[in-house]
Protein backbone atom coordinates (compact mmCIF):
# COMPACT_ATOMS: atom_id res chain seq x y z
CA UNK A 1 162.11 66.34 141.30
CA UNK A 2 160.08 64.46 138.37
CA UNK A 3 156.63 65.03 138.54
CA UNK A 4 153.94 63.53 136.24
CA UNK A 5 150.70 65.21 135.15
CA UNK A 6 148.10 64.37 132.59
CA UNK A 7 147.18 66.67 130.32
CA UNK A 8 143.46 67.14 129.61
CA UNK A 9 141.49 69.26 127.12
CA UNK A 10 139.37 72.20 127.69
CA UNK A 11 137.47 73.61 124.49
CA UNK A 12 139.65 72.99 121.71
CA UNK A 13 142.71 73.32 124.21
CA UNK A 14 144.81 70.69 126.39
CA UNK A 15 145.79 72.34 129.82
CA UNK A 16 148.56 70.57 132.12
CA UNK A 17 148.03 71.89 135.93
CA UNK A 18 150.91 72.90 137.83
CA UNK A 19 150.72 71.50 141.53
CA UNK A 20 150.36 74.47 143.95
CA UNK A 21 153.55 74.07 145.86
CA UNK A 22 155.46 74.46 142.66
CA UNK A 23 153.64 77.38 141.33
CA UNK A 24 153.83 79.30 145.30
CA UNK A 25 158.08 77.95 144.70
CA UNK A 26 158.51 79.53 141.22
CA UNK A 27 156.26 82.74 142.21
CA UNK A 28 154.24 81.70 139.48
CA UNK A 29 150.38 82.99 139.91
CA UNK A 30 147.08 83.60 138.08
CA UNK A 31 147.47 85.57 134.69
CA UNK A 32 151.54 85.34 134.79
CA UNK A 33 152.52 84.65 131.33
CA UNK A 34 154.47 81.22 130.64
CA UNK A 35 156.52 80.42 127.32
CA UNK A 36 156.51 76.81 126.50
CA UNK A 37 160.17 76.36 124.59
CA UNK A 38 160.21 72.86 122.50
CA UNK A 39 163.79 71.52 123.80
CA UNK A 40 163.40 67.63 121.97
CA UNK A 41 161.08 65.09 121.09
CA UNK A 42 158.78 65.43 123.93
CA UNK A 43 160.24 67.61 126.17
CA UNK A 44 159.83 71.75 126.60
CA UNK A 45 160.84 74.12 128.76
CA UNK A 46 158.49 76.22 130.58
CA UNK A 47 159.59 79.71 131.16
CA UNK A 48 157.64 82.89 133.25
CA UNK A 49 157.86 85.85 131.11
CA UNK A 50 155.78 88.25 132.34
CA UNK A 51 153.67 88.80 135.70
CA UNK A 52 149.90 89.95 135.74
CA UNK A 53 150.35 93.45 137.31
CA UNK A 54 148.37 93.62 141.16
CA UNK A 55 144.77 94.48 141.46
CA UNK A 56 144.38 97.99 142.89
């Protein structure tokens, strides 16, 4: 399912959001770590390494 974003920049940084029903899909949430993997010219992969342990 293609989906097109546009990234903008914050401080010195350019964020891309990811649409909530994606993020809920890929149990993807605030603070999970995400490894952006060049795969081209243009293209990456976006991988979840590591999840933000649970507020006590």
């Amino acid at each position: 399912m293609p989906l097109t974003r546009k990234a903008r920049t914050v401080g010195s940084s350019l964020v891309i959001t990811i649409p909530s029903q994606i993020a809920k899909a890929h149990d993807i949430e605030d603070g999970d770590e995400l490894e952006i993997i060049p795969a081209g010219i243009g293209e990456f992969l976006i991988k979840k390494v590591k999840k933000r342990p649970k507020k006590k």
